[in-house]
C-alpha atoms as a PDB file:
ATOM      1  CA  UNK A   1      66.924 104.420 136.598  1.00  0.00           C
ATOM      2  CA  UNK A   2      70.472 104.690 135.747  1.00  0.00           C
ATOM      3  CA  UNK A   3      73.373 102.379 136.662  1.00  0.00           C
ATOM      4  CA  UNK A   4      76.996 102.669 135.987  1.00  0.00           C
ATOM      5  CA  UNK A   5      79.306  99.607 135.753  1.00  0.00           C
ATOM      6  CA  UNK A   6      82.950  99.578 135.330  1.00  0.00           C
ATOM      7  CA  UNK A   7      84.695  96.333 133.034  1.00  0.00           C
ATOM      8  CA  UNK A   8      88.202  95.846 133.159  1.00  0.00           C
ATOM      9  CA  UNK A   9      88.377  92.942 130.454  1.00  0.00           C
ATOM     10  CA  UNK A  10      86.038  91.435 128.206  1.00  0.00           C
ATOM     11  CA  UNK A  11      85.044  89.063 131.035  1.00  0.00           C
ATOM     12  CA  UNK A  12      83.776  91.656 132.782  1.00  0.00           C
ATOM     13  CA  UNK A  13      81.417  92.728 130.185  1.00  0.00           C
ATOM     14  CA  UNK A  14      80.293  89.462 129.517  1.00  0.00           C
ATOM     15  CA  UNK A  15      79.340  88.951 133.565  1.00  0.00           C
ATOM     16  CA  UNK A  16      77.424  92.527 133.430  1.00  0.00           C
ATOM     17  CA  UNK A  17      75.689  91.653 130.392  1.00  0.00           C
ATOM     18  CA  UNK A  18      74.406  88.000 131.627  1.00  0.00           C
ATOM     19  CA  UNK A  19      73.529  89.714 134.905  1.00  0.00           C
ATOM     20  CA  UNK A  20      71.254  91.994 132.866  1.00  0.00           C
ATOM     21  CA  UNK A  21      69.731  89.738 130.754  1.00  0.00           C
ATOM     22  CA  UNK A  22      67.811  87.411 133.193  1.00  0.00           C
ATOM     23  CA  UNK A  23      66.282  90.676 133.772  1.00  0.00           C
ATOM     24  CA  UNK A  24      65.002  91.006 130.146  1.00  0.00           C
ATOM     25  CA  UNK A  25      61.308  89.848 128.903  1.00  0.00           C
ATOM     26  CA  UNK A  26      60.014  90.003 125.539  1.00  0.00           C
ATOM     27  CA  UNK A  27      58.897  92.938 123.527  1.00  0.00           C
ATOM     28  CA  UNK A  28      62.257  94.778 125.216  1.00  0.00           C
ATOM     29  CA  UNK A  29      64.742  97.011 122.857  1.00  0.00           C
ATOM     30  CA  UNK A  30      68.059  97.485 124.161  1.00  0.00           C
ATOM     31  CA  UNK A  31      69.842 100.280 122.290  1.00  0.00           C
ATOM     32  CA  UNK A  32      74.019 100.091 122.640  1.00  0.00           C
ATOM     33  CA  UNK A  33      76.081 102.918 121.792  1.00  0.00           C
ATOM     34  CA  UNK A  34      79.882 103.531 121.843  1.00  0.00           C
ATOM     35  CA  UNK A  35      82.385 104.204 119.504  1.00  0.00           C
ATOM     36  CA  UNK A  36      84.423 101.192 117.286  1.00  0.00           C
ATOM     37  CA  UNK A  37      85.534  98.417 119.747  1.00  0.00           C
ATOM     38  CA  UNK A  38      84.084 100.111 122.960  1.00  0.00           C
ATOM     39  CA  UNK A  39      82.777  96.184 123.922  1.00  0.00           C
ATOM     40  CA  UNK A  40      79.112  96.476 122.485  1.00  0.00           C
ATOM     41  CA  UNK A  41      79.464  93.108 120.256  1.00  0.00           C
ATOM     42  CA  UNK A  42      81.088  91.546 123.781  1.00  0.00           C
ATOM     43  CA  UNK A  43      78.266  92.713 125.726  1.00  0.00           C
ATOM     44  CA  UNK A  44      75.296  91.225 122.939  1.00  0.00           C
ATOM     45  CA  UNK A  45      77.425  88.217 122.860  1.00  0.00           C
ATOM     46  CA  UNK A  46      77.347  87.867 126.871  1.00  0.00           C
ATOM     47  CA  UNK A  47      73.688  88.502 126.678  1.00  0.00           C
ATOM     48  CA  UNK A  48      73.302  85.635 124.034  1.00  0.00           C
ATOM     49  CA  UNK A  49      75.042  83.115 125.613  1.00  0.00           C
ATOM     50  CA  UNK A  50      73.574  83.580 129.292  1.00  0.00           C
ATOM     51  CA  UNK A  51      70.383  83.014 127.557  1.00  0.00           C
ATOM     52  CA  UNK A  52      70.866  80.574 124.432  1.00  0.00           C
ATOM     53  CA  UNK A  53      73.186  77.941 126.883  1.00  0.00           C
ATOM     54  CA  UNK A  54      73.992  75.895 123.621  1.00  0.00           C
ATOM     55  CA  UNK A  55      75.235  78.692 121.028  1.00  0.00           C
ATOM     56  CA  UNK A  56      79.088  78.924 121.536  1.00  0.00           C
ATOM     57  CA  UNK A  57      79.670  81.316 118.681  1.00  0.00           C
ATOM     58  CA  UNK A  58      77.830  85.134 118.444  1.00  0.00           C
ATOM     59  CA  UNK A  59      79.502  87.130 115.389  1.00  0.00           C
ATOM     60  CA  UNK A  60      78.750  90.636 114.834  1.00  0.00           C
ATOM     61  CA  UNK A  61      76.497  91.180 112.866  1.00  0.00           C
ATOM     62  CA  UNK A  62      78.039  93.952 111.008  1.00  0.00           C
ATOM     63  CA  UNK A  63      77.991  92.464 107.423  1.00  0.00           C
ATOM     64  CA  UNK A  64      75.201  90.440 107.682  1.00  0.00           C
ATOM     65  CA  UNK A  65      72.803  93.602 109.736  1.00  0.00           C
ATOM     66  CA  UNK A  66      70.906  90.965 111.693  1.00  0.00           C
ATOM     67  CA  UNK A  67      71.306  87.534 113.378  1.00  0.00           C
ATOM     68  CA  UNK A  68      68.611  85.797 115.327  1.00  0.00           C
ATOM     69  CA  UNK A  69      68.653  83.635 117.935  1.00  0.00           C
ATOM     70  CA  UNK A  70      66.119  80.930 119.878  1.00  0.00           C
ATOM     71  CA  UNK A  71      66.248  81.773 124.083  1.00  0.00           C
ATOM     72  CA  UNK A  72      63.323  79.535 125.684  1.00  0.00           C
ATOM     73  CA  UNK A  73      61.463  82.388 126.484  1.00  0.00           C
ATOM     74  CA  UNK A  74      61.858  84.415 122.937  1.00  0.00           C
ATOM     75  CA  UNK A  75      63.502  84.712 120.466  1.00  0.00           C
ATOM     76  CA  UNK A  76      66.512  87.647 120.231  1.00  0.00           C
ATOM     77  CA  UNK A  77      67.433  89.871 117.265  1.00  0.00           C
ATOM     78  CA  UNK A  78      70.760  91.409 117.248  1.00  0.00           C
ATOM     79  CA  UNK A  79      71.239  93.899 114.453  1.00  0.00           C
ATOM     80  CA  UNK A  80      74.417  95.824 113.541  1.00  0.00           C
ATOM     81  CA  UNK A  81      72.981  99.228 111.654  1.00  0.00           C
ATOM     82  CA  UNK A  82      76.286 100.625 111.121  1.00  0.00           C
ATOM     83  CA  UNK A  83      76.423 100.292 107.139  1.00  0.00           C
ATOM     84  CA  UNK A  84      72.397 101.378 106.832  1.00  0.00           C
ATOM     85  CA  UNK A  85      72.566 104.499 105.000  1.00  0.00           C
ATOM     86  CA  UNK A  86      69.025 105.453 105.725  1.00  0.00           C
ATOM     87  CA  UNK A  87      66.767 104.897 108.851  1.00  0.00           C
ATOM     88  CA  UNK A  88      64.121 103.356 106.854  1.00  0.00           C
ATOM     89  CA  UNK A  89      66.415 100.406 105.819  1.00  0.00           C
ATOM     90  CA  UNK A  90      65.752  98.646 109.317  1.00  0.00           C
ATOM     91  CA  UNK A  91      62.157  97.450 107.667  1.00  0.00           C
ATOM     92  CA  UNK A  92      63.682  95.499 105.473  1.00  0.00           C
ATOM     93  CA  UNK A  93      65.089  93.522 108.021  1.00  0.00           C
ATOM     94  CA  UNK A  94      61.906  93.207 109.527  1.00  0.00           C
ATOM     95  CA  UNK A  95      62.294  95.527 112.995  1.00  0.00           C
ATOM     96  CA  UNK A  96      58.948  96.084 113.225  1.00  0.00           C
ATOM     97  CA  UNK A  97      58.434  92.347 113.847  1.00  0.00           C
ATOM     98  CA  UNK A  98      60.981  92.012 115.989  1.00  0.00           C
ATOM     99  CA  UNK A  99      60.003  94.720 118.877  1.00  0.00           C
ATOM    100  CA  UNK A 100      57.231  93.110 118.798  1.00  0.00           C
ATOM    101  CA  UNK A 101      57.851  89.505 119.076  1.00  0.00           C
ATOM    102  CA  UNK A 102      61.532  88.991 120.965  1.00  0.00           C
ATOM    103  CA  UNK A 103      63.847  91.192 122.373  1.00  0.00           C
ATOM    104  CA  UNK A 104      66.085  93.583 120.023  1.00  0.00           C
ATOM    105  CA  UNK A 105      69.405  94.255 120.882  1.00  0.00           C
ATOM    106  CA  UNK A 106      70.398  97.442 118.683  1.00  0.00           C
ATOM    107  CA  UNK A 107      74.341  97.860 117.840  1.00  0.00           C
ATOM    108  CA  UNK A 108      74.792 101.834 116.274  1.00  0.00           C
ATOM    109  CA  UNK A 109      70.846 102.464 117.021  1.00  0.00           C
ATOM    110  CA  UNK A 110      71.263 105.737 116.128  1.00  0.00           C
ATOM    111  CA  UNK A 111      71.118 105.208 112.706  1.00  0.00           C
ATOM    112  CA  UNK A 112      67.702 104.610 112.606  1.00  0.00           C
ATOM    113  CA  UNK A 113      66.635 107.806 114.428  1.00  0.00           C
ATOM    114  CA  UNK A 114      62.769 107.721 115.101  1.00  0.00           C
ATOM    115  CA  UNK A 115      62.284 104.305 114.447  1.00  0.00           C
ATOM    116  CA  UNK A 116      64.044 103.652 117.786  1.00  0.00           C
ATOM    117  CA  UNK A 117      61.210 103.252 120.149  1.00  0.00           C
ATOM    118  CA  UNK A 118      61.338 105.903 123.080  1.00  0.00           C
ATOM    119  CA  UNK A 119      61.199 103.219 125.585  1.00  0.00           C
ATOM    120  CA  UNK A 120      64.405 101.192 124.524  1.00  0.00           C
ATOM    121  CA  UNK A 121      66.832 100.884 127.538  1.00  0.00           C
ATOM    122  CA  UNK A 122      69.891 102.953 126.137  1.00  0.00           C
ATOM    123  CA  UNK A 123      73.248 101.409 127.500  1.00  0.00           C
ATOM    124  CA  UNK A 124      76.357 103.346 126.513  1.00  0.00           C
ATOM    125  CA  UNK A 125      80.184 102.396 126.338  1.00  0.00           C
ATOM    126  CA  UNK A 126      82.717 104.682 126.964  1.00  0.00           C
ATOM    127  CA  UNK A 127      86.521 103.608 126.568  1.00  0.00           C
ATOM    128  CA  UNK A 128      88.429 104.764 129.548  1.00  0.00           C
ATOM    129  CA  UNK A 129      92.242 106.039 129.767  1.00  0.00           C
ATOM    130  CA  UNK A 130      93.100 102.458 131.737  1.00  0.00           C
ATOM    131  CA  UNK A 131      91.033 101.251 128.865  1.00  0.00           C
ATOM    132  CA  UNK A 132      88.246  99.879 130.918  1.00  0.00           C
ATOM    133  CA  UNK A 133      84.767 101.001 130.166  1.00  0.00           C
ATOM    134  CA  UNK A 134      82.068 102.561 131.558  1.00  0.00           C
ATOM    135  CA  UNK A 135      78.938 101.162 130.965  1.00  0.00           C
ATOM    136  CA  UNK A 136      75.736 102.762 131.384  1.00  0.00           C
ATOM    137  CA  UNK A 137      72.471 101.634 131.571  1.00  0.00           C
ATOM    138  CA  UNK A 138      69.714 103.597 131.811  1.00  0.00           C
ATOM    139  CA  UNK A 139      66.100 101.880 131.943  1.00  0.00           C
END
């Protein structure tokens, strides 16, 4: 199944993304791609916050390559693989544990090739001309 959303502002994305995540259950892997500052940090952060109702702040992770977070249900790894320079990096942050035990959401997934499993949900970002995006999911 494939949807399309548009997002005019950040808001936006943050709505979509809470929308989606009540939907979520453990064991899923949500894979985001877009270029630089097409809104997939705002989208994880939206997705944390609908979930985790007392965590105000959700950084990127991009220097750190993972943060975790405690939802009643599970527990959610976000992961920024932008600086891994090989696929096989993502074990040492443990990703094997976490598609297993929580739900992984996956900023720059394709830097990890074949480790991605093939039934992640792939949403994509694209940046507009009005500079909204498009946001596909596809499940």
């Amino acid at each position: 199944m494939v949807t399309n959303f548009i997002s005019k502002n950040e808001a936006e994305t943050l709505k979509i993304a809470a929308d989606f995540a009540r939907r979520i259950s453990s064991g899923t892997v949500v894979a985001l791609y877009g270029t630089l500052g097409a809104g997939k940090s705002a989208f994880c952060r939206g997705f944390i916050q609908s979930l985790c109702k007392k965590v105000e702040d959700v950084p990127s992770p991009t220097f750190t390559l993972l943060q975790t977070y405690e939802a009643p249900l599970f527990e959610i790894y976000h992961f920024d693989m932008y600086r891994l320079k090989t696929p096989y990096e993502a074990y040492e942050l443990g990703i094997e544990d976490a598609f297993l035990e929580g739900v992984s959401l996956i900023e720059w997934p394709e830097k990890i090739g074949s480790l991605l499993p093939k039934n992640a949900i792939r949403i994509t970002f694209q940046i507009q001309e009005d500079q909204s995006r498009l946001i596909t999911i596809e499940e």
